[in-house]
Protein backbone atom coordinates (compact mmCIF):
# COMPACT_ATOMS: atom_id res chain seq x y z
CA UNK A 1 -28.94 103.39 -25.09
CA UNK A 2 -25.81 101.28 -26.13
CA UNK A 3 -24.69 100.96 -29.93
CA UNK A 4 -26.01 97.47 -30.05
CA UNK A 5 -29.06 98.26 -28.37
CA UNK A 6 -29.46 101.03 -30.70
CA UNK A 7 -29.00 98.62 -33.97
CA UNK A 8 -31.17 95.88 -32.26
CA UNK A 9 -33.73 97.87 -32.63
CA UNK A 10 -33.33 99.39 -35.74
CA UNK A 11 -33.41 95.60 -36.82
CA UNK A 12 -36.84 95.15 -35.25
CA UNK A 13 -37.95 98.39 -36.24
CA UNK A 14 -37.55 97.72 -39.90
CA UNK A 15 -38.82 93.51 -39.39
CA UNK A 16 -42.48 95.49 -38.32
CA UNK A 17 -42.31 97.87 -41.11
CA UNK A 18 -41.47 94.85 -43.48
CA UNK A 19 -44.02 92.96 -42.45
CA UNK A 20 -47.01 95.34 -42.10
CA UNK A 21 -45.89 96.14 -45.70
CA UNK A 22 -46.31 92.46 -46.54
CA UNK A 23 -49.34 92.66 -44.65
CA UNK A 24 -51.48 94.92 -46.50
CA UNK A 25 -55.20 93.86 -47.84
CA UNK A 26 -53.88 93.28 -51.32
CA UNK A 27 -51.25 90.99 -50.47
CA UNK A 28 -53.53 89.18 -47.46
CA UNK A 29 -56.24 88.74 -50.41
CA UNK A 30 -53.35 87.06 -52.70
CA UNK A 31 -52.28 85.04 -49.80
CA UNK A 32 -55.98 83.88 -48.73
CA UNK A 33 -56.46 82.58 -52.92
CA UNK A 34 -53.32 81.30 -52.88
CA UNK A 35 -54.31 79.06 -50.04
CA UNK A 36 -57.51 78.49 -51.30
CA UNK A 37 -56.07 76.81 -54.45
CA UNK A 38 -54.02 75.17 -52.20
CA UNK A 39 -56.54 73.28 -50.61
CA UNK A 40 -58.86 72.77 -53.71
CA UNK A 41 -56.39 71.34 -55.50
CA UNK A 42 -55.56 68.92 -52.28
CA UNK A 43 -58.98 67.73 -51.93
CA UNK A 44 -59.37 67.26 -55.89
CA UNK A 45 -59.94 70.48 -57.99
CA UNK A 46 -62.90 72.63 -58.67
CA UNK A 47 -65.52 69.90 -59.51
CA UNK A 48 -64.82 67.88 -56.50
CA UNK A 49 -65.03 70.42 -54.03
CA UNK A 50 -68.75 72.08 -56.02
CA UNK A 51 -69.75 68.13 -56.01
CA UNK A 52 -72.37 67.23 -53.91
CA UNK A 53 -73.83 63.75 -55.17
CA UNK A 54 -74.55 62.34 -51.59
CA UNK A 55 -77.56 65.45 -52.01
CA UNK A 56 -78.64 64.68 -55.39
CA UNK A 57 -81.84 62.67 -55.72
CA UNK A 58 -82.22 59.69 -57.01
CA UNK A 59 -84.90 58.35 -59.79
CA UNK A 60 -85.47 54.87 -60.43
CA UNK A 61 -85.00 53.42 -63.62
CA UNK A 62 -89.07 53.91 -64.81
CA UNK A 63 -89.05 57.14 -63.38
CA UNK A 64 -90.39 60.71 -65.29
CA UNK A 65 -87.64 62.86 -64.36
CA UNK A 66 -88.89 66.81 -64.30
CA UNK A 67 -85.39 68.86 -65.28
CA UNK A 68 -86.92 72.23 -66.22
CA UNK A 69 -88.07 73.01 -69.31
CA UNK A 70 -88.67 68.86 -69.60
CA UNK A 71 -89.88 66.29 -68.01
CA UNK A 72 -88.22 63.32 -69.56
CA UNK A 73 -89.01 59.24 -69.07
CA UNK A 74 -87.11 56.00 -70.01
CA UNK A 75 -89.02 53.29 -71.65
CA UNK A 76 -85.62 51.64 -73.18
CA UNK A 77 -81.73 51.65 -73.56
CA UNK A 78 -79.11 49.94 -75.17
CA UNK A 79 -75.53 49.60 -77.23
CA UNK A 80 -75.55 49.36 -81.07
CA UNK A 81 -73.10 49.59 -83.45
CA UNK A 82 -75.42 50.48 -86.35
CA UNK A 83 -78.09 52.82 -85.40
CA UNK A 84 -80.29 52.28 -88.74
CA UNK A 85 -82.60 53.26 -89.77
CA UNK A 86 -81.67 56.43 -87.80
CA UNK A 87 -79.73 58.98 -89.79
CA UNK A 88 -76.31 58.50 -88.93
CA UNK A 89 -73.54 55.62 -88.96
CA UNK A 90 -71.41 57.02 -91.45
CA UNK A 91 -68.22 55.97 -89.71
CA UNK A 92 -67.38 52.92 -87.40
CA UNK A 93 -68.81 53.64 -84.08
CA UNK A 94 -70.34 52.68 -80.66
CA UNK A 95 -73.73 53.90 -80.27
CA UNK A 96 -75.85 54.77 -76.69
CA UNK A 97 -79.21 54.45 -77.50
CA UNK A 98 -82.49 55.12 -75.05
CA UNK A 99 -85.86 55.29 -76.27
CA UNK A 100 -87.51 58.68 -74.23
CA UNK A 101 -90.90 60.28 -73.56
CA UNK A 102 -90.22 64.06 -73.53
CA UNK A 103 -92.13 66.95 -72.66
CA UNK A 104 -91.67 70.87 -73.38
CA UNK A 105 -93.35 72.06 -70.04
CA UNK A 106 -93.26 75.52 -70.83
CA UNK A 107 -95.77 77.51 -73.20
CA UNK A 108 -92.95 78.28 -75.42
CA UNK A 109 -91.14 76.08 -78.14
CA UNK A 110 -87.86 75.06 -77.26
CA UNK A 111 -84.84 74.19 -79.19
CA UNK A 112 -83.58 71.17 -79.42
CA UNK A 113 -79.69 71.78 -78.28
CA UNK A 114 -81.30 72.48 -74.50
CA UNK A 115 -81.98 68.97 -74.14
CA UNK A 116 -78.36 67.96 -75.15
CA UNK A 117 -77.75 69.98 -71.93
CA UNK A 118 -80.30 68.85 -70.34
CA UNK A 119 -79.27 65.47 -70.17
CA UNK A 120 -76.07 63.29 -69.93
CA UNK A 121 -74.64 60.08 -69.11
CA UNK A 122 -71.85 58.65 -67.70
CA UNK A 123 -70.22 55.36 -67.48
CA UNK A 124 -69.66 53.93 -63.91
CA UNK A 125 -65.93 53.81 -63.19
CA UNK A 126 -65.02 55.04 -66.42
CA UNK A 127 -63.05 58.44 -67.30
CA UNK A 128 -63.75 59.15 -71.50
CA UNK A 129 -61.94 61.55 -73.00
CA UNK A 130 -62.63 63.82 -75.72
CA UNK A 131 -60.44 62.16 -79.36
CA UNK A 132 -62.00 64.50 -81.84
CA UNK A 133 -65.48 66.61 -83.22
CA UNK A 134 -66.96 63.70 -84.48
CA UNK A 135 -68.38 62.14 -80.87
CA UNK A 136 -70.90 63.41 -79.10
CA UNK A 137 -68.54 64.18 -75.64
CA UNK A 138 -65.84 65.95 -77.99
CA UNK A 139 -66.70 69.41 -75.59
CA UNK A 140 -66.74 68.58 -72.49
CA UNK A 141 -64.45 67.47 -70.02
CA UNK A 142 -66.35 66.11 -67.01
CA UNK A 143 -65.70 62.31 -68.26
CA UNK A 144 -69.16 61.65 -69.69
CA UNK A 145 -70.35 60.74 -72.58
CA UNK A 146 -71.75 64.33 -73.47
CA UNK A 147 -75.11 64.87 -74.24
CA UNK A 148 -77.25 62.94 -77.25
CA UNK A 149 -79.03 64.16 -80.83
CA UNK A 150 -82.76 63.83 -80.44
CA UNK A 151 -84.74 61.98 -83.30
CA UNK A 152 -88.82 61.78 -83.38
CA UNK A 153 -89.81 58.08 -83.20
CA UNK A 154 -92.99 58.71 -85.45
CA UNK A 155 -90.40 59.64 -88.23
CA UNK A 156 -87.14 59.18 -87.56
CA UNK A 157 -86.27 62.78 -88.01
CA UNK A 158 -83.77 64.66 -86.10
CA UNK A 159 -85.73 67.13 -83.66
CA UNK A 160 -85.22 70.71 -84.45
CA UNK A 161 -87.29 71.93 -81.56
CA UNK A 162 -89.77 70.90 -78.90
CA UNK A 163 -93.01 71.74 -79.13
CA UNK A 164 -95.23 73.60 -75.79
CA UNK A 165 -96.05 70.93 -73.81
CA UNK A 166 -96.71 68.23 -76.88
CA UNK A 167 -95.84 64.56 -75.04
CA UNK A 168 -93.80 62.73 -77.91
CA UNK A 169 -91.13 59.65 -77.96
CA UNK A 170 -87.84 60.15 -79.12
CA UNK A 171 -84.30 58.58 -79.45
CA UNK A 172 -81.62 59.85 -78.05
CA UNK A 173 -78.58 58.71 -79.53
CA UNK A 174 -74.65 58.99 -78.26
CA UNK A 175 -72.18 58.55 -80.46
CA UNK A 176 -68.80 57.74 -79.27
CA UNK A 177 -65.45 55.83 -80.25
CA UNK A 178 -66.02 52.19 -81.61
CA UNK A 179 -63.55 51.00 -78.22
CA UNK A 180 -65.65 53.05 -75.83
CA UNK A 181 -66.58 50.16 -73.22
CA UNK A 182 -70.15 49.21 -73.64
CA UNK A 183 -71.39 48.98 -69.97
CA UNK A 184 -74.59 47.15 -69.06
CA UNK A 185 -74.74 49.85 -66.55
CA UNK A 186 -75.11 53.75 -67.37
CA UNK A 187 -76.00 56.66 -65.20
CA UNK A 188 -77.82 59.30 -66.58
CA UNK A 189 -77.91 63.02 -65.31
CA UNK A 190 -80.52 65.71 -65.19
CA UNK A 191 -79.81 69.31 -65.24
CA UNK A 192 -82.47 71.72 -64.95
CA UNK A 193 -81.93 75.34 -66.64
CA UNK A 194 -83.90 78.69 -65.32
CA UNK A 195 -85.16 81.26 -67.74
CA UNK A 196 -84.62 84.77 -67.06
CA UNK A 197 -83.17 88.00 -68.21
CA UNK A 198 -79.38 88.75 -69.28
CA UNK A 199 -77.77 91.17 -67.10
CA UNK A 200 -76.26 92.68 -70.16
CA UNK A 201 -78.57 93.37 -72.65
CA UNK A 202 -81.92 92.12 -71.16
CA UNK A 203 -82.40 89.48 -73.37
CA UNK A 204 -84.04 86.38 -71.98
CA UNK A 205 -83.09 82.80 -72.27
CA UNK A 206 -82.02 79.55 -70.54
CA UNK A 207 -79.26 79.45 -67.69
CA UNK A 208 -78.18 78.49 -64.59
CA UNK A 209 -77.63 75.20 -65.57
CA UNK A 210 -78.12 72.74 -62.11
CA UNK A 211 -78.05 68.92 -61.50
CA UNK A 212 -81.41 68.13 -60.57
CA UNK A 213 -81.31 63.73 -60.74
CA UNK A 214 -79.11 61.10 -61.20
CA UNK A 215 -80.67 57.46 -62.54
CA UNK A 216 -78.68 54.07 -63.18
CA UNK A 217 -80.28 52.16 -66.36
CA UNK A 218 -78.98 48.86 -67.24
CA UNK A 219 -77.99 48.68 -70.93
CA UNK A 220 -78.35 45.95 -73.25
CA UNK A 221 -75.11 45.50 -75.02
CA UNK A 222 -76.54 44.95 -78.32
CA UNK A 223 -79.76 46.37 -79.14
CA UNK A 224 -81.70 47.85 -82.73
CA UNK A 225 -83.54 50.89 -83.39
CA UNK A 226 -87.05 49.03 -84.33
């Protein structure tokens, strides 16, 4: 074999030992993420590609919507800027308002910060973002308006917990920024939760959090607690 022959291939030699080094599982699983981010990001991040609303039912506006533990109904809903004689108001604010039957369908009581989760609602065409603690969608970051404080119609009281399968009316309240856009259309959305044990310690409780509905309401844009 000539000299050149001899270096050509050396040179190939060492470009298949360079690239089955380059090759190996751990840098073919980097590679395969790194494309997968790729294209997530292309086609609009995380949420949009785990989105699936064309497959999401929908529930007409007078419709009991079952989003386990509850099953939860809309008799009413509406903008305020004063929310009285419901506890609250304290600063200058726009208020969501819907008047809802709710119902603990399990044999257990149920605390009330499951139905925040339970529940949220959304403004068509309309990206809020979080501007501080005091609003009701200051932790998420999905756009919404969060999810609402629960007060017992009979008393105006807010609800603590939810009684096994005890059928009672309730308003759930949003509060929000006094130049949030007061829509006479707002969707609400239904997650359902699953209870069962933690992996870690074996300690039950409520997970698995899953959109189970969707439902447009229209919205009067200025409405009272009565």
């Amino acid at each position: 074999m000539t000299k050149s022959g001899s270096t050509r291939g050396a040179g190939i030699w060492r470009f298949f030992k360079l690239f089955s080094d380059l090759a190996s599982p751990a840098n073919l699983t980097i590679l395969a993420g790194l494309a997968l981010i790729l294209v997530t990001g292309v086609f609009g991040g995380w949420n949009a590609a785990d989105a699936q609303p064309e497959t999401t039912p929908r529930a007409s506006s007078s419709e009991a919507v079952s989003a386990r533990p509850f099953t939860i109904s809309i008799s009413d809903s509406f903008w305020t800027s004063d929310p009285s004689p419901l506890p609250g108001g304290f600063q200058e604010a726009a208020f969501f308002v819907v008047k809802a039957r709710v119902v603990n369908t399990t044999e257990s009581w149920i605390q009330a910060p499951l139905l925040s989760q339970a529940i949220t609602a959304t403004i068509p065409n309309t990206d809020l973002q979080p501007q501080s603690g005091l609003w009701s969608n200051a932790l998420v970051s999905d756009g919404s308006m969060g999810g609402p404080t629960a007060y017992r119609v009979i008393d105006l009281q807010s609800a603590r917990a939810f009684q096994p399968a005890l059928e009672q009316e309730y308003w759930l309240v949003w509060e929000l920024p006094p130049d949030t856009p007061r829509s006479p259309q707002v969707q609400l959305q239904y997650f359902s939760h699953t209870w069962r044990a933690s992996s870690l310690d074996g300690g039950f409780f409520w997970t698995d959090r899953s959109l189970v509905a969707v439902q447009s309401l229209s919205a009067a844009v200025e409405g009272e607690v009565i």
